[in-house]
Protein backbone atom coordinates (compact mmCIF):
# COMPACT_ATOMS: atom_id res chain seq x y z
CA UNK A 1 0.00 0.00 0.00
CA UNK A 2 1.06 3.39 -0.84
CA UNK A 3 0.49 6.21 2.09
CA UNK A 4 1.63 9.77 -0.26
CA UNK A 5 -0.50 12.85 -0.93
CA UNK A 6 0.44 15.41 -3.45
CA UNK A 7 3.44 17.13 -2.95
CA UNK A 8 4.08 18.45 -6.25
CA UNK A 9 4.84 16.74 -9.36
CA UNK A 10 8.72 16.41 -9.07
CA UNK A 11 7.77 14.59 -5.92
CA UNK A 12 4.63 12.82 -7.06
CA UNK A 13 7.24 11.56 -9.99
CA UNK A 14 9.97 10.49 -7.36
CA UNK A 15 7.48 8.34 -5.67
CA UNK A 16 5.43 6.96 -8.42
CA UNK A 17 8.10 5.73 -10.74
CA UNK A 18 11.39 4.76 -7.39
CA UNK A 19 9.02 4.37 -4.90
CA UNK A 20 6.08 2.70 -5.55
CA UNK A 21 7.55 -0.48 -4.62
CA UNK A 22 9.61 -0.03 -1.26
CA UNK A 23 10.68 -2.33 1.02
CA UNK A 24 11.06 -6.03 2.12
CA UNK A 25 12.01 -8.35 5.08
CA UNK A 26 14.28 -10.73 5.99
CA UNK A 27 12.98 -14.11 3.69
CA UNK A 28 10.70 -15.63 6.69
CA UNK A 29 9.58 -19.48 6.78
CA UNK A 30 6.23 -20.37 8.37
CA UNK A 31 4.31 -23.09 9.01
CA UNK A 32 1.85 -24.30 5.98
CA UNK A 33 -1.83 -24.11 6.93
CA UNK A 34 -3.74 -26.89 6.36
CA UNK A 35 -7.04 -26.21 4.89
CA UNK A 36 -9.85 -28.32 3.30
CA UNK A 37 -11.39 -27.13 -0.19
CA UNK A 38 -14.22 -25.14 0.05
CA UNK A 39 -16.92 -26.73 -2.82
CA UNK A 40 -18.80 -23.85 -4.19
CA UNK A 41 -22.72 -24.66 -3.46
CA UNK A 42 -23.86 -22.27 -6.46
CA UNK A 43 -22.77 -19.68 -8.63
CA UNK A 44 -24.09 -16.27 -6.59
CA UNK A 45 -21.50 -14.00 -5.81
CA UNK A 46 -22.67 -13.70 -1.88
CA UNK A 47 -21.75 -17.98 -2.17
CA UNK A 48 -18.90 -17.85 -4.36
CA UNK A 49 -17.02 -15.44 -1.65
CA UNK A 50 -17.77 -17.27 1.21
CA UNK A 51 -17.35 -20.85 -0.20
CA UNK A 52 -14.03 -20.16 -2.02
CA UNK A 53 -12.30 -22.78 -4.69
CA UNK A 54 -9.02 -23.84 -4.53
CA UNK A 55 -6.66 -24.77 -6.96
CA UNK A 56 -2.74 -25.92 -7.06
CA UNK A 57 -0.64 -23.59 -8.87
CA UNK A 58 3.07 -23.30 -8.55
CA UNK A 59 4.30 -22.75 -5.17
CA UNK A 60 0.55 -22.71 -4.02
CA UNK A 61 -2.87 -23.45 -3.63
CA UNK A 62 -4.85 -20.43 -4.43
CA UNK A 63 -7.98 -20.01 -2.84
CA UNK A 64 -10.41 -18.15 -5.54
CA UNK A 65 -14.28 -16.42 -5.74
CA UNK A 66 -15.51 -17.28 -8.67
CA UNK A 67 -19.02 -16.01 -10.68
CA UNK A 68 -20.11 -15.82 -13.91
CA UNK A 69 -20.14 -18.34 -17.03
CA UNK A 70 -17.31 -20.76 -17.19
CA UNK A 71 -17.18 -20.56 -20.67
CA UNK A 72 -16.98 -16.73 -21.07
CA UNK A 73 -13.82 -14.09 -21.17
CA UNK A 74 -12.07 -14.11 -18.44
CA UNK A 75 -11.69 -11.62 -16.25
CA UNK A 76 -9.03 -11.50 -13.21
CA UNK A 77 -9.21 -9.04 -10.23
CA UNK A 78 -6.46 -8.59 -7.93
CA UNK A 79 -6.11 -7.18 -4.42
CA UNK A 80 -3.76 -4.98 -2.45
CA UNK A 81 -2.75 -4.61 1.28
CA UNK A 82 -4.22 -4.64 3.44
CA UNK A 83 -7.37 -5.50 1.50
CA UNK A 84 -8.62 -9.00 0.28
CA UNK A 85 -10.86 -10.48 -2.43
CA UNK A 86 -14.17 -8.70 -1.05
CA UNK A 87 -13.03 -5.81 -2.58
CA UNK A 88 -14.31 -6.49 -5.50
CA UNK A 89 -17.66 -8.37 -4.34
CA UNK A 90 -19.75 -5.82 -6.28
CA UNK A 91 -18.27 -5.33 -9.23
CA UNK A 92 -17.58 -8.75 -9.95
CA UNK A 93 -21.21 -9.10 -9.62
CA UNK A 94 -21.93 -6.57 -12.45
CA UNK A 95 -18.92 -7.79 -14.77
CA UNK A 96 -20.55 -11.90 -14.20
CA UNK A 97 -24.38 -10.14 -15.10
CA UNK A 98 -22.39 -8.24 -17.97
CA UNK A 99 -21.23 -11.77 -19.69
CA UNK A 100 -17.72 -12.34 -17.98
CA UNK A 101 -16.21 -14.87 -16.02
CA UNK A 102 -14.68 -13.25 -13.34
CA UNK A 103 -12.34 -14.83 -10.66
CA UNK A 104 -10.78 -13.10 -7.96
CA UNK A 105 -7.61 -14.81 -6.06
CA UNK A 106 -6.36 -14.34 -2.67
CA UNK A 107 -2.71 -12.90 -3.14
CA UNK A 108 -0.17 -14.99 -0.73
CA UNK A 109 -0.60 -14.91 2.82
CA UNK A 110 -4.26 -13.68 3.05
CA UNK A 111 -7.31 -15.62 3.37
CA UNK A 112 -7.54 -19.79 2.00
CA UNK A 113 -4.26 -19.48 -0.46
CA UNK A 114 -1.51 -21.25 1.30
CA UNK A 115 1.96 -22.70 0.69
CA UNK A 116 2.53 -26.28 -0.55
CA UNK A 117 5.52 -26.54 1.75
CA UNK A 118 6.40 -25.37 4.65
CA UNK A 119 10.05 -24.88 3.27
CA UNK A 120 9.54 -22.73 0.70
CA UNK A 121 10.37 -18.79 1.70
CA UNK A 122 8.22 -16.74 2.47
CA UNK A 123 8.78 -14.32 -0.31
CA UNK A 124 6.78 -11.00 -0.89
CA UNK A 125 8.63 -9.48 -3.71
CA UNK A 126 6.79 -8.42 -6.49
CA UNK A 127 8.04 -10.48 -9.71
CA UNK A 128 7.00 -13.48 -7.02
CA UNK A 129 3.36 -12.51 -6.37
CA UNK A 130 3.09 -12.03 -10.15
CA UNK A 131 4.44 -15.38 -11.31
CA UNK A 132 1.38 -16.68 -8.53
CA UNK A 133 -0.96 -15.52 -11.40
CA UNK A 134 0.57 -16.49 -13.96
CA UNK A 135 0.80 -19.95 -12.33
CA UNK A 136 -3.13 -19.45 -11.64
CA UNK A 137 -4.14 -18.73 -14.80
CA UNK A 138 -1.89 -22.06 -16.16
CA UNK A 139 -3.89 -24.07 -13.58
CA UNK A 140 -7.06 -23.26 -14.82
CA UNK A 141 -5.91 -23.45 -18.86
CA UNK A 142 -6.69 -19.73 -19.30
CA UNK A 143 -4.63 -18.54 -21.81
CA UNK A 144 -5.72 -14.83 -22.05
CA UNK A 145 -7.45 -12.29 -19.35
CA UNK A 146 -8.68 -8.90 -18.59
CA UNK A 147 -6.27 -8.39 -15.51
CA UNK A 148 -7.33 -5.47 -12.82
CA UNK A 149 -6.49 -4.54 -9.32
CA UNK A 150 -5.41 -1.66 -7.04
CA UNK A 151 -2.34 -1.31 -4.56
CA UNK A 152 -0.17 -4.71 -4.78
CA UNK A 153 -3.10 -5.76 -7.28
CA UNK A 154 -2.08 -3.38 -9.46
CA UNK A 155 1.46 -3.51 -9.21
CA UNK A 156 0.98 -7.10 -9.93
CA UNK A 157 -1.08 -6.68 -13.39
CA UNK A 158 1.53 -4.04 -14.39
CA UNK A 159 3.94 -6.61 -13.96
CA UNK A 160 2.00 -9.36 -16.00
CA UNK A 161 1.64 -6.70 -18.93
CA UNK A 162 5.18 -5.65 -18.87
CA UNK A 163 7.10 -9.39 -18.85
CA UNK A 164 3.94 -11.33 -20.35
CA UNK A 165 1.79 -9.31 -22.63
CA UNK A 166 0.48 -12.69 -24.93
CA UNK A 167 -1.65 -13.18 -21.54
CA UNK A 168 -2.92 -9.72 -20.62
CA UNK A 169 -6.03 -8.86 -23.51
CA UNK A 170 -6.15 -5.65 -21.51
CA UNK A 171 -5.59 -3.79 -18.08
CA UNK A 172 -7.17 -1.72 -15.58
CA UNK A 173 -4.83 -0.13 -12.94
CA UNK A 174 -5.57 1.70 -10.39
CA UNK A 175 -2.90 4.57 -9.54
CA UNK A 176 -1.44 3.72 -12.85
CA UNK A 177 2.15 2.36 -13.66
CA UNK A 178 3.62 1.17 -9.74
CA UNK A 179 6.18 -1.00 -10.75
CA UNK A 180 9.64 0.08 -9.22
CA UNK A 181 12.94 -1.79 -7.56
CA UNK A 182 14.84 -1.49 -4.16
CA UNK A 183 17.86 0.50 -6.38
CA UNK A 184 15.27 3.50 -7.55
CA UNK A 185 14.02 3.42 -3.90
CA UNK A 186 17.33 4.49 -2.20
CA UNK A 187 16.45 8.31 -3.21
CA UNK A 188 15.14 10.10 -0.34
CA UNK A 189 12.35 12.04 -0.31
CA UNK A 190 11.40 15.98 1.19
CA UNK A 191 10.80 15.64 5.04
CA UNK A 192 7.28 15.55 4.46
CA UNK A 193 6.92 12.78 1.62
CA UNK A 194 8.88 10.89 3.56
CA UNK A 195 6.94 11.02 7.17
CA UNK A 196 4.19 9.45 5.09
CA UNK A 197 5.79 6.18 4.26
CA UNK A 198 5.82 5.53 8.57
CA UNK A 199 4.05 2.66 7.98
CA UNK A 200 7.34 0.98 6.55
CA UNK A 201 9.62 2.48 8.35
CA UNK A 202 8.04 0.87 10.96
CA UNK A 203 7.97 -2.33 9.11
CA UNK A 204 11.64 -2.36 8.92
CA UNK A 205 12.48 -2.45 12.67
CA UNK A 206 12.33 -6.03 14.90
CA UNK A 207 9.48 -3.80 16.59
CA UNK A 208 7.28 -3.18 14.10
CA UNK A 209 7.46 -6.91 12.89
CA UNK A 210 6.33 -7.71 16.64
CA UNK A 211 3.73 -4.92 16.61
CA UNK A 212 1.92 -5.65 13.40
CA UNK A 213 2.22 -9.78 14.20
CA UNK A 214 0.58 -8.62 17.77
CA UNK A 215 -2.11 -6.21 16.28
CA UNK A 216 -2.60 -6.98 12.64
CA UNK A 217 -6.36 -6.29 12.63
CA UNK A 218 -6.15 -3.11 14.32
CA UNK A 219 -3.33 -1.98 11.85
CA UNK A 220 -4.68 -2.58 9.45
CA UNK A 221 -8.07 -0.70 9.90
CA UNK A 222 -6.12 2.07 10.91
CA UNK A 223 -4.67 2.02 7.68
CA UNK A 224 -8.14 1.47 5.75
CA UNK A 225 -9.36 4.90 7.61
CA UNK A 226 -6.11 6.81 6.76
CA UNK A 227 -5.91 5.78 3.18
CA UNK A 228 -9.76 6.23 2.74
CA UNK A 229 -10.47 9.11 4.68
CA UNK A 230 -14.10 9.81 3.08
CA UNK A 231 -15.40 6.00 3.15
CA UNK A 232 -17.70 5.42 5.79
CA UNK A 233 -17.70 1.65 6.53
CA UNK A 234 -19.04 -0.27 8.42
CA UNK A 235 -17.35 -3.23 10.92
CA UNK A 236 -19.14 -6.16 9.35
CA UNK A 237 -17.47 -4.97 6.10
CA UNK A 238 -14.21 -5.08 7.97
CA UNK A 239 -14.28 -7.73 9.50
CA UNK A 240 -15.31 -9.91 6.52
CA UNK A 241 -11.39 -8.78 5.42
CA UNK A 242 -10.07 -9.07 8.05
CA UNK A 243 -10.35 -12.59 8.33
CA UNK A 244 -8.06 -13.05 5.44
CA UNK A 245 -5.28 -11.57 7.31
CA UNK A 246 -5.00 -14.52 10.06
CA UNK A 247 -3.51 -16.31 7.11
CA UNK A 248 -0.36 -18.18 9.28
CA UNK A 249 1.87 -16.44 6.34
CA UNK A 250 0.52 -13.40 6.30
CA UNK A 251 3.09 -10.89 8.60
CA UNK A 252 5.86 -13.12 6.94
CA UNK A 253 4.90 -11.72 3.24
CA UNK A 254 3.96 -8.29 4.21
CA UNK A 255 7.01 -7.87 6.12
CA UNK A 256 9.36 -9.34 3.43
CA UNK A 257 7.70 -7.39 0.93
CA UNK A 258 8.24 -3.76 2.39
CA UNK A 259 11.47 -4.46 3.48
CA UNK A 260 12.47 -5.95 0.23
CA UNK A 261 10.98 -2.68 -1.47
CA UNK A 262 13.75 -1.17 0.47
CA UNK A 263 16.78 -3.12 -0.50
CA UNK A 264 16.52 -3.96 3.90
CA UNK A 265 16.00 -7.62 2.74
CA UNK A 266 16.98 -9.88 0.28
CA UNK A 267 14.98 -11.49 -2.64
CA UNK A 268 15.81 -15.01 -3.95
CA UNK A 269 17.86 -15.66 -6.75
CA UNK A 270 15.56 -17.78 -8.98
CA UNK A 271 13.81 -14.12 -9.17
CA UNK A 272 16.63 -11.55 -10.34
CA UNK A 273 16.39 -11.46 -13.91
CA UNK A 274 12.86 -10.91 -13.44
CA UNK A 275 13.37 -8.15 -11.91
CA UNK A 276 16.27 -6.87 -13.81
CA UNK A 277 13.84 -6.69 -16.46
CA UNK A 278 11.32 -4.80 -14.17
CA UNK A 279 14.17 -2.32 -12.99
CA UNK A 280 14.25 -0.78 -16.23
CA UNK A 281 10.93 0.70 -16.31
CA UNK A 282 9.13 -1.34 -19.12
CA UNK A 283 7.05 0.02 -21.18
CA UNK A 284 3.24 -1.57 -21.30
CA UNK A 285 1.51 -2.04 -24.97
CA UNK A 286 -1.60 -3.75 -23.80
CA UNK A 287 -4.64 -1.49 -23.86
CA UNK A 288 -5.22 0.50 -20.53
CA UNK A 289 -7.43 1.92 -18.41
CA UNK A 290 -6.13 3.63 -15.50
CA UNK A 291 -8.18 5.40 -12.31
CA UNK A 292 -7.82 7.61 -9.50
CA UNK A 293 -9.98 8.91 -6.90
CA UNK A 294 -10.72 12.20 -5.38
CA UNK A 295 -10.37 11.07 -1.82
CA UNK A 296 -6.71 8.52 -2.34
CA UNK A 297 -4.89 9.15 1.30
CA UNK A 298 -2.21 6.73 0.12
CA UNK A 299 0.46 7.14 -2.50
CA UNK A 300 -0.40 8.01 -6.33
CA UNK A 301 1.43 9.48 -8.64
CA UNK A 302 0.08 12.02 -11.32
CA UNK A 303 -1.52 10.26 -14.17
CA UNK A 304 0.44 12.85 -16.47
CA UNK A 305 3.24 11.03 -14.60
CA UNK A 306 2.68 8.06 -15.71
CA UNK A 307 0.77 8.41 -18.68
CA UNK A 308 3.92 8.17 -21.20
CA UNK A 309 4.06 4.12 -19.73
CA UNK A 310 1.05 2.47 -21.48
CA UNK A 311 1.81 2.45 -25.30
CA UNK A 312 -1.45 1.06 -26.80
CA UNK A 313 -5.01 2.34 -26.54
CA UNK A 314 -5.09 4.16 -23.24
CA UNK A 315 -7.73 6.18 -20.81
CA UNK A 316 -7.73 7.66 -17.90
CA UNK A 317 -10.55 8.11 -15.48
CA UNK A 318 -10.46 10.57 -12.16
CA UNK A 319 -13.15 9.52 -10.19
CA UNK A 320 -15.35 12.43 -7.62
CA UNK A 321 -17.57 11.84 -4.64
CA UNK A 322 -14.86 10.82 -2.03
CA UNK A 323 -12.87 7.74 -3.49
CA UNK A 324 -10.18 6.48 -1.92
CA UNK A 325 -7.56 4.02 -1.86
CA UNK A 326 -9.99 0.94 -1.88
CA UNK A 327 -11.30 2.26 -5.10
CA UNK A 328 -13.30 -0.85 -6.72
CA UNK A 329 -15.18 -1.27 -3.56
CA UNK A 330 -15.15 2.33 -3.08
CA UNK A 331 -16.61 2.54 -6.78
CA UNK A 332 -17.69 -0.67 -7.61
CA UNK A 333 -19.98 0.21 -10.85
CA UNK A 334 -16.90 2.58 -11.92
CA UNK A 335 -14.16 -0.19 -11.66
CA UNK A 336 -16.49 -2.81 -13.60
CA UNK A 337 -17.19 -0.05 -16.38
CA UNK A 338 -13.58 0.40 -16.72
CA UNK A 339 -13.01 -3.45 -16.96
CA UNK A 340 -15.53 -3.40 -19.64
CA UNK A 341 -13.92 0.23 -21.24
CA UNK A 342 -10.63 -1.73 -21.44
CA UNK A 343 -11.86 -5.28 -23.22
CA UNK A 344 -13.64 -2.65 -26.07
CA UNK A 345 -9.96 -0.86 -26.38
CA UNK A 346 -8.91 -4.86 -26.64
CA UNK A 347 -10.98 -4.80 -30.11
């Protein structure tokens, strides 16, 4: 998650293009959770959320919402942190009513996915979590998708663009273009940028490992009301995500990952051309749609920014009324109308 407001474009720049992917933690084995598969009893969205599907794919088994006809375009919706699938409970209502299939994975460490072994590191670099859906989409035979998300979600479909375009028909990121490496993150920022980013600051010291493993839930809501400042939820909504986050790996892969984004922990090796490749800023040529909303208390960079990134068809939305961070359950009709803006640019 990205915690920046506007403080300029030079600054905006810095952040959205070195910093939008700081930090990391030392690589952090835990113990696999052992979980039976959840059968889906029918194909409403209020079922296929709480009854998720599983399915083994790569280093995982990825637990998965799924609506909408099995047969149809694909359509894949990623989350950020600290946010889960429910996120995007409405609009992948309106995308299955619209004709799509639409599946929606828990990222690793939240909610049902888990780790085949217990020795494989806990990794929460980003060229990692996007191999995960590649992986995903292999498992279930899907060659090409409409990929979308916000926060880590987006970073991720960036990422699946960039290195594997033959499987993105088209994107919709939120915040735009967030892919970025632990060298472009050693630039410092004003005073002022850089009090925002507390949260991993915190993140990199012994004590903020023990405070968020001691109070994850609470963190994390703080960091829902901060980011969203506009969004009046309610604690049932919470608390259906904040389930996800008892996940036995889930501190391990947060931790790693903001750390990592700041060079504070390592990655592993099988990883590094990967992100070589990210490191150098790749352009995107899928077609685009990128958002932003009025009421974002975390990091976003300018869309001018960023605009320069996405080569093919592109649009830009800014959405009004008080959206923040959690845009697509924020703006749930908006996000599913730019999912369906960005398979027509795909024609």
């Amino acid at each position: 998650m990205n915690t920046i407001a506007n403080f300029g474009k030079k600054v905006i720049f810095t952040l959205s293009l070195s910093l939008l992917a700081t930090a990391g933690v030392s690589l952090v084995h835990a113990q696999q959770l052992s979980q039976d598969k959840h059968v889906q009893a029918d194909n409403t969205v209020d079922s296929a959320f709480q009854h998720t599907k599983k399915i083994r794919a790569g280093l995982l088994d990825i637990g998965y919402a799924e609506v909408g006809p099995k047969t149809a375009k694909p359509v894949i919706l990623l989350h950020g942190w600290p946010y889960d699938i429910h996120s995007f409970e409405k609009s992948a209502e309106l995308l299955a009513a619209k004709g799509y299939r639409v599946l929606v994975p828990y990222l690793r460490g939240y909610g049902t996915t888990t780790f085949i072994s217990p020795k494989t590191v806990r990794n929460g670099q980003q060229s990692a979590v996007a191999l995960d859906i590649i992986a995903f989409m292999d498992a279930l035979k899907i060659d090409k998708a409409v990929v979308g998300g916000f926060d880590w979600g987006a970073r991720t479909a960036d990422i699946m663009a960039a290195l594997w375009p033959e499987r993105v028909s088209a994107l919709v990121a939120v915040s735009g273009y967030l892919i970025g490496s632990p060298k472009t993150n050693e630039i410092p920022l004003p005073p002022a940028a850089e009090f925002l980013w507390w949260y991993q600051y915190y993140f990199s010291t012994e004590r903020g490992y023990k405070g968020y493993k001691a109070h994850t839930a609470a963190f994390n809501k703080l960091i829902w009301k901060t980011a969203s400042p506009k969004w009046s939820f309610d604690e049932e909504t919470y608390q259906r995500s904040a389930r996800s986050f008892e996940n036995p790996d889930h501190v391990a892969i947060v931790i790693h990952n903001y750390r990592w984004r700041l060079g504070l922990a390592p990655g592993e090796k099988q990883y590094d051309e990967l992100e070589a490749k990210l490191a150098k800023s790749l352009d995107i040529t899928v077609p685009t749609v990128t958002l932003e909303g009025d009421a974002n208390g975390a990091a976003f960079p300018l869309p001018e920014n960023y605009a320069s990134k996405y080569k093919g068809k592109y649009k830009h939305h800014n959405l009004t009324g008080g959206i923040g961070h959690n845009l697509p359950q924020e703006a749930p009709k908006e996000f599913a109308d730019a999912i369906i803006e960005a398979d027509s640019l795909s024609k």
